[in-house]
N, C-alpha and C. Protein backbone atom coordinates (compact mmCIF):
# COMPACT_ATOMS: atom_id res chain seq x y z
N UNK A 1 8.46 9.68 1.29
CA UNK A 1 8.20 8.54 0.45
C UNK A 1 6.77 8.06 0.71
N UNK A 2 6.04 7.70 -0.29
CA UNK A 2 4.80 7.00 -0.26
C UNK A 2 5.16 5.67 -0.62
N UNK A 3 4.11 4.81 0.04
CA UNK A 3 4.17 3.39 -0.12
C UNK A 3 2.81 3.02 0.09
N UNK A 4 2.35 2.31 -0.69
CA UNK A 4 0.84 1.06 -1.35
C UNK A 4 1.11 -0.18 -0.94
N UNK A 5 -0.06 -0.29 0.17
CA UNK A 5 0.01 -1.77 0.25
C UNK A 5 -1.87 -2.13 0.23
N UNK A 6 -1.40 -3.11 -0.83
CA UNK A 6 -3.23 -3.56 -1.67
C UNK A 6 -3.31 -4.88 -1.06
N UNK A 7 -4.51 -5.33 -0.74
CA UNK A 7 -4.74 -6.60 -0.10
C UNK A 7 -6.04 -6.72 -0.80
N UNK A 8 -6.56 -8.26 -1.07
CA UNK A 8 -7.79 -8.53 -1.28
C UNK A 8 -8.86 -7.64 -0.57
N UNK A 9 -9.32 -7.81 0.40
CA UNK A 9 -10.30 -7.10 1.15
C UNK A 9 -9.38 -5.78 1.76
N UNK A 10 -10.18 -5.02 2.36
CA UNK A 10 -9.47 -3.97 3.24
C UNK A 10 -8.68 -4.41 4.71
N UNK A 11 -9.39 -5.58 5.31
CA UNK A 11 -8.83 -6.63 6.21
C UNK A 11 -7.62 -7.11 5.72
N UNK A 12 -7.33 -7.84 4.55
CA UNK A 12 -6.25 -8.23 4.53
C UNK A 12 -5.42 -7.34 3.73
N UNK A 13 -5.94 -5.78 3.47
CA UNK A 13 -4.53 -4.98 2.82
C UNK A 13 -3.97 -4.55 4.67
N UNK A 14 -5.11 -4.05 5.59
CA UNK A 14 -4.62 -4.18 6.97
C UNK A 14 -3.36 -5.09 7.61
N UNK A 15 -3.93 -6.39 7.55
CA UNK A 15 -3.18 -7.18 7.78
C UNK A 15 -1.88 -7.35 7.16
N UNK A 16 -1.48 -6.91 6.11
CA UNK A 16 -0.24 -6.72 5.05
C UNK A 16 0.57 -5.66 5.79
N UNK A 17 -0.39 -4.16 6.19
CA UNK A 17 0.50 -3.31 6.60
C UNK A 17 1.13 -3.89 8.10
N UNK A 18 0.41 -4.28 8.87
CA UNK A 18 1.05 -4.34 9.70
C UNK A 18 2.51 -5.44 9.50
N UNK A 19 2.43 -6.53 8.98
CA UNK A 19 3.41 -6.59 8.67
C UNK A 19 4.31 -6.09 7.93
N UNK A 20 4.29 -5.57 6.77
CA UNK A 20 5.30 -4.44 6.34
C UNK A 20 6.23 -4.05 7.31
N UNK A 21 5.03 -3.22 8.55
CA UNK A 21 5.20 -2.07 9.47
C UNK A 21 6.26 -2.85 10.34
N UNK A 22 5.68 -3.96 10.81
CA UNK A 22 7.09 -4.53 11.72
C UNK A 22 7.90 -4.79 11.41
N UNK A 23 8.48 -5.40 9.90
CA UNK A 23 9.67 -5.70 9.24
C UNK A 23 10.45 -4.43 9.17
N UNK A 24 9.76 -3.10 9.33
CA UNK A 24 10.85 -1.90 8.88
C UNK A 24 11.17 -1.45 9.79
N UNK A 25 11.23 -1.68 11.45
CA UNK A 25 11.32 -0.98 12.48
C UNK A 25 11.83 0.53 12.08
N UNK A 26 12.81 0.31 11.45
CA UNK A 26 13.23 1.84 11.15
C UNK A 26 12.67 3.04 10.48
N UNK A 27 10.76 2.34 10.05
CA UNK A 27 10.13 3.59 10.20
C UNK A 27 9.65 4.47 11.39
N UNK A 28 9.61 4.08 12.22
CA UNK A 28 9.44 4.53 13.33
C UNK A 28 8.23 4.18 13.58
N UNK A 29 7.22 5.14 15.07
CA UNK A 29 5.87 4.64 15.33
C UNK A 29 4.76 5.55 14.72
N UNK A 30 3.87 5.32 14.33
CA UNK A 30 3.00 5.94 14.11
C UNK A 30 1.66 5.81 14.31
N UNK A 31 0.43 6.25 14.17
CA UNK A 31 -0.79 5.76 14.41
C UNK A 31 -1.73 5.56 13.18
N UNK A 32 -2.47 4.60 12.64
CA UNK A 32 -3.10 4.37 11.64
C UNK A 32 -4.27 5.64 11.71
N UNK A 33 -4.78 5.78 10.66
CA UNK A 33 -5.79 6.74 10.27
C UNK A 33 -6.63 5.44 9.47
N UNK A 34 -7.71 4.82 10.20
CA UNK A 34 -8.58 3.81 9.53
C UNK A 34 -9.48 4.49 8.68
N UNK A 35 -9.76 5.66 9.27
CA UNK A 35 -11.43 6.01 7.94
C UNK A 35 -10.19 6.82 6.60
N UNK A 36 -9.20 7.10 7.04
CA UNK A 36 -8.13 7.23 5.35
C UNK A 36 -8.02 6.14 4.79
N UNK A 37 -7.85 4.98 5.85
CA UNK A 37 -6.76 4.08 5.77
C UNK A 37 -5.37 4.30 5.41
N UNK A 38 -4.80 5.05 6.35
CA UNK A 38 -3.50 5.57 5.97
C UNK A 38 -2.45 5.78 7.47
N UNK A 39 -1.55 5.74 7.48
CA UNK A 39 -0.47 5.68 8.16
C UNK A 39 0.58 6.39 7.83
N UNK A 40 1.08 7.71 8.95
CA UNK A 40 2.49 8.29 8.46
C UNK A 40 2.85 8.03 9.34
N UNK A 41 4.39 7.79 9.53
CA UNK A 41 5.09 7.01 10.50
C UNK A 41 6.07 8.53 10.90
N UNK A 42 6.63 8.08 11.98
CA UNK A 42 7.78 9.03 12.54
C UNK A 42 8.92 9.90 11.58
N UNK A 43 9.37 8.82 10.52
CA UNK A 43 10.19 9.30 9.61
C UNK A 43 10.03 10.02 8.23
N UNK A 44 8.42 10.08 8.38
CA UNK A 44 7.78 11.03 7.06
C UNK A 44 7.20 10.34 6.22
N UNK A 45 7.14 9.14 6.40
CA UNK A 45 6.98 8.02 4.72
C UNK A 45 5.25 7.20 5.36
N UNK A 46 4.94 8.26 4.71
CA UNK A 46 3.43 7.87 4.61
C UNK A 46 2.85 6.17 3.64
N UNK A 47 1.98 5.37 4.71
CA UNK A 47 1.46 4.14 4.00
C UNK A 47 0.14 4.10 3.88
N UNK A 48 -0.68 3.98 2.42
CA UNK A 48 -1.83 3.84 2.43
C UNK A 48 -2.03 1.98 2.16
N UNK A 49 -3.19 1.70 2.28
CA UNK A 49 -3.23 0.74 2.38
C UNK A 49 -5.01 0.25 1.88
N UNK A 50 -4.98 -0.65 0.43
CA UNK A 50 -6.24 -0.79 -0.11
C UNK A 50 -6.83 -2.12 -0.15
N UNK A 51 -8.16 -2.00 -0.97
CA UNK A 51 -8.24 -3.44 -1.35
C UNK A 51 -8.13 -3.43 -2.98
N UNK A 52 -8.13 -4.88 -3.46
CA UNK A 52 -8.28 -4.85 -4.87
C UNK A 52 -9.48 -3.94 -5.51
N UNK A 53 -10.33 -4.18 -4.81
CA UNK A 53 -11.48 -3.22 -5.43
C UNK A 53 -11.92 -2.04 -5.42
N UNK A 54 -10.53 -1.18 -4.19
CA UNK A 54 -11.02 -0.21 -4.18
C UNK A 54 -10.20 0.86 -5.19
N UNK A 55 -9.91 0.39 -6.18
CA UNK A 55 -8.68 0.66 -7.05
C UNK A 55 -8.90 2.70 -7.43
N UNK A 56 -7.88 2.83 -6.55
CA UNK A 56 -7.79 4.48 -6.54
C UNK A 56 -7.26 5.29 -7.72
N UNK A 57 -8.22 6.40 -7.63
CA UNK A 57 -7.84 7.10 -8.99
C UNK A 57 -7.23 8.75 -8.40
N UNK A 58 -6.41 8.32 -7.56
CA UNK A 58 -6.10 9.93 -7.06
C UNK A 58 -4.80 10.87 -7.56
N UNK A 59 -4.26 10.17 -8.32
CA UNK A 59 -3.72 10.69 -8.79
C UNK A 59 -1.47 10.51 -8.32
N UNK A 60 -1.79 10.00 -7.04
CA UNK A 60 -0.59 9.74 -6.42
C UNK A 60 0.06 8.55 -7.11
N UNK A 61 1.49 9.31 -6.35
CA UNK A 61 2.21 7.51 -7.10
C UNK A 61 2.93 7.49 -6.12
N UNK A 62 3.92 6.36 -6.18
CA UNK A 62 4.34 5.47 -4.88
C UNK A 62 5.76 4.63 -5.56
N UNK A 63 6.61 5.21 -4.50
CA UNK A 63 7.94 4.73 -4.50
C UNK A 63 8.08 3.25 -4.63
N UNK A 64 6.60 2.61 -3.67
CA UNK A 64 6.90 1.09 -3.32
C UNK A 64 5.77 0.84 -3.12
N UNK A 65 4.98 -0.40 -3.93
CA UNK A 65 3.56 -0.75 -4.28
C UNK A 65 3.94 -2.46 -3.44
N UNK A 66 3.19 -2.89 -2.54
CA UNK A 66 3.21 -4.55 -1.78
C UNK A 66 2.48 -4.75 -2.54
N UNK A 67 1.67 -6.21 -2.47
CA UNK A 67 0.51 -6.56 -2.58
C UNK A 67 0.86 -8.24 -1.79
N UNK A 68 -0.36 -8.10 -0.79
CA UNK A 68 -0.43 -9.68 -0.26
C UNK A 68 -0.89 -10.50 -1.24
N UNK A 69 -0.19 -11.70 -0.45
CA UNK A 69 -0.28 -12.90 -1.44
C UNK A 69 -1.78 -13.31 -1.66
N UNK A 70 -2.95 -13.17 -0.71
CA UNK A 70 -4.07 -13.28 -1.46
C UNK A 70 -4.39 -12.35 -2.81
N UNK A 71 -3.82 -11.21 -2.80
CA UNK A 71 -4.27 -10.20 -3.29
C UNK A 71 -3.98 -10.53 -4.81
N UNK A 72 -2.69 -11.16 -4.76
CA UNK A 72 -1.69 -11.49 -5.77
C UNK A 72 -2.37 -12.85 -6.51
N UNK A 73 -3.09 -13.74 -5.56
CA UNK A 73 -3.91 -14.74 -6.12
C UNK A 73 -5.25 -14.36 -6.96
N UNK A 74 -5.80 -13.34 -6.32
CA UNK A 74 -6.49 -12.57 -7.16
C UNK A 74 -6.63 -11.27 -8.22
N UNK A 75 -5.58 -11.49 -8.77
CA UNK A 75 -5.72 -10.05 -9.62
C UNK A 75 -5.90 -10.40 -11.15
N UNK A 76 -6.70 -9.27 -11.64
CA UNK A 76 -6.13 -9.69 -12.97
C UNK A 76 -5.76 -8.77 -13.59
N UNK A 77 -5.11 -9.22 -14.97
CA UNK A 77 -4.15 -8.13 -15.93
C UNK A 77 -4.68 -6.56 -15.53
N UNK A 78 -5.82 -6.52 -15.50
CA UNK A 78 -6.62 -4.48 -15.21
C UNK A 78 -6.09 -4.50 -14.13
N UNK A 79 -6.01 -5.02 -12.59
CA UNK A 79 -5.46 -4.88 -11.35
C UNK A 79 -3.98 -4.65 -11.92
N UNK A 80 -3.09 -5.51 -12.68
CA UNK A 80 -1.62 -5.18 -12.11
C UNK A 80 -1.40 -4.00 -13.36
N UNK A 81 -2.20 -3.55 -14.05
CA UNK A 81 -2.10 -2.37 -14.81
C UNK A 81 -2.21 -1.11 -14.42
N UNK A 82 -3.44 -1.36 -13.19
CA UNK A 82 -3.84 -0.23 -12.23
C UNK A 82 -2.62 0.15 -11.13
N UNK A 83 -2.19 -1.34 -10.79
CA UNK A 83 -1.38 -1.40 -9.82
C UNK A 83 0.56 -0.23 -10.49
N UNK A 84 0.60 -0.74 -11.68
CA UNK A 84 1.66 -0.42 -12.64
C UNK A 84 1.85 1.34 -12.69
N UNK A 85 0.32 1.94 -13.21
CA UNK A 85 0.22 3.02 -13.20
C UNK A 85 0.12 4.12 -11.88
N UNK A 86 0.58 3.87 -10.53
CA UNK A 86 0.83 4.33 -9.47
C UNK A 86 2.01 4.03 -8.84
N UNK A 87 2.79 3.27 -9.89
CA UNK A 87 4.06 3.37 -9.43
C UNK A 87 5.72 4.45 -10.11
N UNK A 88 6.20 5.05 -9.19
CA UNK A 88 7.15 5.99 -9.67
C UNK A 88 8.16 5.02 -10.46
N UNK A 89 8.45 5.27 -11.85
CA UNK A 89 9.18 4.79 -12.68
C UNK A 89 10.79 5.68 -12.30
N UNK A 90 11.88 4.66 -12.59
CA UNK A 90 13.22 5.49 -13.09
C UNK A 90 13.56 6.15 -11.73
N UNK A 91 12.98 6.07 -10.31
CA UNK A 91 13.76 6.51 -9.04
C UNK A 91 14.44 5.66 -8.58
N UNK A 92 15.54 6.08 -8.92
CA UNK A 92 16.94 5.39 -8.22
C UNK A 92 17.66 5.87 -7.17
């Protein structure tokens, strides 16, 4: 599983993962990859982690998109469109 977590700055999409990261204990441990900005944890389920501006065009999509509440204070309609189009539709 992939999972997106977008924060205003890259500091506070950071700050988002780590909380994520502690609420799920049951991903297990893993070690951040800062110059990816990315994180695969013990159980396979890789977390990248952005800012609003660095709005990625790679082509991936993602089971489960966060966004901190600054992030969420700042977005506009193109952000949650960008945000929309990297997310896996219809997995149940």
């Amino acid at each position: 599983m992939k999972v997106l977590i977008v924060g205003y700055t890259k500091h506070d999409a950071y700050d988002e993962l780590k909380m994520y990261w502690s609420c799920r204990k049951y991903l297990g441990n893993g070690k951040p990859n800062y110059n990816r900005q990315q994180l695969i944890t013990e159980s396979n389920v890789t977390i990248d982690w952005v800012s609003l501006k660095q709005h990625i065009k790679d082509g991936f999509q993602y089971g489960e998109v966060h966004a901190s509440s600054l992030a969420l204070k700042h977005m506009k309609p193109s952000d949650l469109e960008w945000i929309q189009s990297l997310m896996i539709m219809g997995d149940d």
